[in-house]
N, C-alpha and C. Protein backbone atom coordinates (compact mmCIF):
# COMPACT_ATOMS: atom_id res chain seq x y z
N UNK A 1 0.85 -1.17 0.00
CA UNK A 1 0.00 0.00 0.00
C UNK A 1 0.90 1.24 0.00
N UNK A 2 0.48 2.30 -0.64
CA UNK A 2 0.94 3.67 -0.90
C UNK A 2 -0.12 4.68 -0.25
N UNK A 3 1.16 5.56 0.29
CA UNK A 3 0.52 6.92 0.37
C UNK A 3 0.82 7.93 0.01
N UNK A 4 0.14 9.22 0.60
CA UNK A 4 0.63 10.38 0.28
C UNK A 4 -0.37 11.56 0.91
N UNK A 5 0.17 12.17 1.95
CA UNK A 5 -0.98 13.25 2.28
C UNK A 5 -0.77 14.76 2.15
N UNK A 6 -1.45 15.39 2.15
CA UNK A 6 -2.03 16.91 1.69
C UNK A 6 -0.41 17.40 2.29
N UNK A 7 0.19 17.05 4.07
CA UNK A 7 1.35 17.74 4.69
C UNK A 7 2.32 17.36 4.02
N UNK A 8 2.76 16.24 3.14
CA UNK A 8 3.54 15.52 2.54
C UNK A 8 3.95 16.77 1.77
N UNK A 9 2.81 17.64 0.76
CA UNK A 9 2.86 18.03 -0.02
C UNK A 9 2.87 19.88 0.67
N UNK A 10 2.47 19.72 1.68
CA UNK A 10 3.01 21.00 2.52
C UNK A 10 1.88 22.27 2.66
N UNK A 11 0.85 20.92 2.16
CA UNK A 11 -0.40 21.49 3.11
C UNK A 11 -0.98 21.51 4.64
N UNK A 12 -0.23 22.03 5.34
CA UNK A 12 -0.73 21.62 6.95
C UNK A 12 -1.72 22.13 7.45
N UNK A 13 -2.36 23.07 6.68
CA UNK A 13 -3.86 22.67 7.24
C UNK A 13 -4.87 21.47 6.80
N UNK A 14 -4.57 20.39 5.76
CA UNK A 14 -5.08 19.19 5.54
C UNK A 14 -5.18 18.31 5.89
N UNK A 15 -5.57 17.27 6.76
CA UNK A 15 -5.07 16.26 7.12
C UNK A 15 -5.45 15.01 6.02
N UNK A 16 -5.89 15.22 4.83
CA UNK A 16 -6.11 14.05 3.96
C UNK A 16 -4.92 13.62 3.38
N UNK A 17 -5.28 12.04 3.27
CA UNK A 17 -4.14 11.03 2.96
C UNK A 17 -4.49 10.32 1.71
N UNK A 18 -3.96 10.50 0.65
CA UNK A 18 -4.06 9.28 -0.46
C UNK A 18 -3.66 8.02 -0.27
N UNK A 19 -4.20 7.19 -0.45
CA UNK A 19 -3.87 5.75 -0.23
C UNK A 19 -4.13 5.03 -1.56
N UNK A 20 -3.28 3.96 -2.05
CA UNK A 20 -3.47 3.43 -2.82
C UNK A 20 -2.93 1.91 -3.39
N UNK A 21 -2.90 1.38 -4.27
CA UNK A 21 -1.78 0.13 -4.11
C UNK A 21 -1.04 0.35 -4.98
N UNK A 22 -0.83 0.98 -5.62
CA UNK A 22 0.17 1.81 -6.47
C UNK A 22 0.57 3.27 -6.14
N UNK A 23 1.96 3.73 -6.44
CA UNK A 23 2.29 5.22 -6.61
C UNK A 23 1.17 5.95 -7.74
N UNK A 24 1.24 5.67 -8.82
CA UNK A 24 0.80 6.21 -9.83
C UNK A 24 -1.17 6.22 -9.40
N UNK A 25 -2.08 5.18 -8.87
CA UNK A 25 -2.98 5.31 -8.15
C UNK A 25 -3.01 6.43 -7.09
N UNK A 26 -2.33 6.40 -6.22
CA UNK A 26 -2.16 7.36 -4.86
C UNK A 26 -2.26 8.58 -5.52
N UNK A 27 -1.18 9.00 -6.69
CA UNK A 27 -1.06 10.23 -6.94
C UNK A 27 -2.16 10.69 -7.86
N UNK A 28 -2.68 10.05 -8.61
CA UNK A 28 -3.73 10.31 -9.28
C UNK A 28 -5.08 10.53 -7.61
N UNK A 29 -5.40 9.96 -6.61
CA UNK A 29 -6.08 10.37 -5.83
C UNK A 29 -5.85 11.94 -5.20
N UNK A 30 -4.89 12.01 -5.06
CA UNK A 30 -4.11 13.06 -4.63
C UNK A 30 -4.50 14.20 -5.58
N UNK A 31 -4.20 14.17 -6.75
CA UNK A 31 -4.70 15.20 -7.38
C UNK A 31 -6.04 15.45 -7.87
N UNK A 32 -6.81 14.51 -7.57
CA UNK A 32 -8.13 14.67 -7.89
C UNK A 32 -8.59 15.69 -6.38
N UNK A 33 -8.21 15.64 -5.20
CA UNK A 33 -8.10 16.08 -3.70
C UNK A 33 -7.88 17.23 -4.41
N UNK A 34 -6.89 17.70 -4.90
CA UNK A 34 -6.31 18.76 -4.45
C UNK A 34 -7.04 19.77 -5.62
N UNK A 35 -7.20 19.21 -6.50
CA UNK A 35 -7.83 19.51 -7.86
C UNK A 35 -9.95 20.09 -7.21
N UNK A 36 -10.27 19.71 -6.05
CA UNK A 36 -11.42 20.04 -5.48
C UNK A 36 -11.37 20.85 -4.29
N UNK A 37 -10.29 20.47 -3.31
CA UNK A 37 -10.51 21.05 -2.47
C UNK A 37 -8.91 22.29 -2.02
N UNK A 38 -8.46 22.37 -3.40
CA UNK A 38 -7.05 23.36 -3.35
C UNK A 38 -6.50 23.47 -4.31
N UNK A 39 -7.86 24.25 -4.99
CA UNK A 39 -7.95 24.51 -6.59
C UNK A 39 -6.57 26.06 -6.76
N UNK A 40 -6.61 27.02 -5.47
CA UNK A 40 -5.34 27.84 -5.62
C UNK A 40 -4.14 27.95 -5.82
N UNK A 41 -3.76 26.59 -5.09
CA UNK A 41 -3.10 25.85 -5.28
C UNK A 41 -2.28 25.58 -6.23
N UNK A 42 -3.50 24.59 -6.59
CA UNK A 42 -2.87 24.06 -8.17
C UNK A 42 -2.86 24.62 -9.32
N UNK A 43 -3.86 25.71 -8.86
CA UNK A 43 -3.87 26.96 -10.30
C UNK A 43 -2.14 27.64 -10.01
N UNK A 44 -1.59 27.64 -8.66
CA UNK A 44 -0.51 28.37 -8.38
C UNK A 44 0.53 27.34 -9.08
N UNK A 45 0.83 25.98 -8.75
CA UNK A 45 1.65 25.59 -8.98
C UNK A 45 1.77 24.97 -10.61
N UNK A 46 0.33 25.87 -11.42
CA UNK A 46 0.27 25.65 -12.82
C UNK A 46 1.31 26.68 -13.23
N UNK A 47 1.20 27.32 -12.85
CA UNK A 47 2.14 28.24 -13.52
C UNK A 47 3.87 28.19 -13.36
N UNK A 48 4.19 27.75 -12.88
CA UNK A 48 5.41 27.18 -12.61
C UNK A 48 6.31 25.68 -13.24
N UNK A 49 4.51 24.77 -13.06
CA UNK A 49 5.26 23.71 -13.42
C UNK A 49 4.06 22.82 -14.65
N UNK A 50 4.86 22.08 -15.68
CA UNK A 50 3.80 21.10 -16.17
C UNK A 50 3.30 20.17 -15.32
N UNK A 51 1.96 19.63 -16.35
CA UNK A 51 1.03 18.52 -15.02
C UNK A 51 2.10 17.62 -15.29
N UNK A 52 3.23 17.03 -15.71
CA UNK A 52 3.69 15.79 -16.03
C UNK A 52 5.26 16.42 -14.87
N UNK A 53 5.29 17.55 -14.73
CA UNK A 53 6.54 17.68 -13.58
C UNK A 53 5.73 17.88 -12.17
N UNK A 54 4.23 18.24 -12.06
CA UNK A 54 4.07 17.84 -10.41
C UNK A 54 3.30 16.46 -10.41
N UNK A 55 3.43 15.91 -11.31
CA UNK A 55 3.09 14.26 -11.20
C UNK A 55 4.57 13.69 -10.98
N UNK A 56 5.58 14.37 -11.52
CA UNK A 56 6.46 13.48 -10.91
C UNK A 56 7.12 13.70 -9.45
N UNK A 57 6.70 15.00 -9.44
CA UNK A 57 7.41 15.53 -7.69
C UNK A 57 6.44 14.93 -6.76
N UNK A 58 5.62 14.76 -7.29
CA UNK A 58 4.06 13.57 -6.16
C UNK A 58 4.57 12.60 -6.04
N UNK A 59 5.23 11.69 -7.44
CA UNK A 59 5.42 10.31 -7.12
C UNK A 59 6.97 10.57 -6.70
N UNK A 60 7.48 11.37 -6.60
CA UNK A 60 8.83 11.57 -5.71
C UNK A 60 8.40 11.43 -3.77
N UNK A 61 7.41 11.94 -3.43
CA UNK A 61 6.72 12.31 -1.82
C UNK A 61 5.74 10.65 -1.72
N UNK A 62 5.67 9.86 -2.23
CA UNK A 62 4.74 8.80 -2.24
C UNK A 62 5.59 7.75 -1.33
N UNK A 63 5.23 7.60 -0.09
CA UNK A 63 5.68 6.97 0.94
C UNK A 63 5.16 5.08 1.19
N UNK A 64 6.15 4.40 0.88
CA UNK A 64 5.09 2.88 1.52
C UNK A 64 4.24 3.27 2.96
N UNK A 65 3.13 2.49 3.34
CA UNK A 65 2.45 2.43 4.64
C UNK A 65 2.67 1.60 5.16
């Protein structure tokens, strides 16, 4: 099992955790999360980065459980 939660990613007011049985699962949960509930966010870190470079800095933070 995989995870990955909102503080991972250096949201500390979140306490949600992606879980998954894959990296590539987890992180796809993860951004569907963040994609609803920290849409500023990700509009912020659009501008900086492609979706295919914070998919990989996600599956860089994706921790076994």
């Amino acid at each position: 099992m995989k995870m990955l939660s909102c503080k991972d990613m250096g949201s500390m007011d979140c306490d949600f955790v992606a879980e998954g049985d894959t990296a590539e699962a987890t992180v796809t949960m993860m951004m569907e999360h963040a994609a609803q509930n920290h849409p500023d966010k990700v509009a912020e870190m659009s501008k900086t980065m492609s979706h295919e470079d914070m998919m990989s800095m996600m599956m860089s933070k994706v921790k076994d459980r």
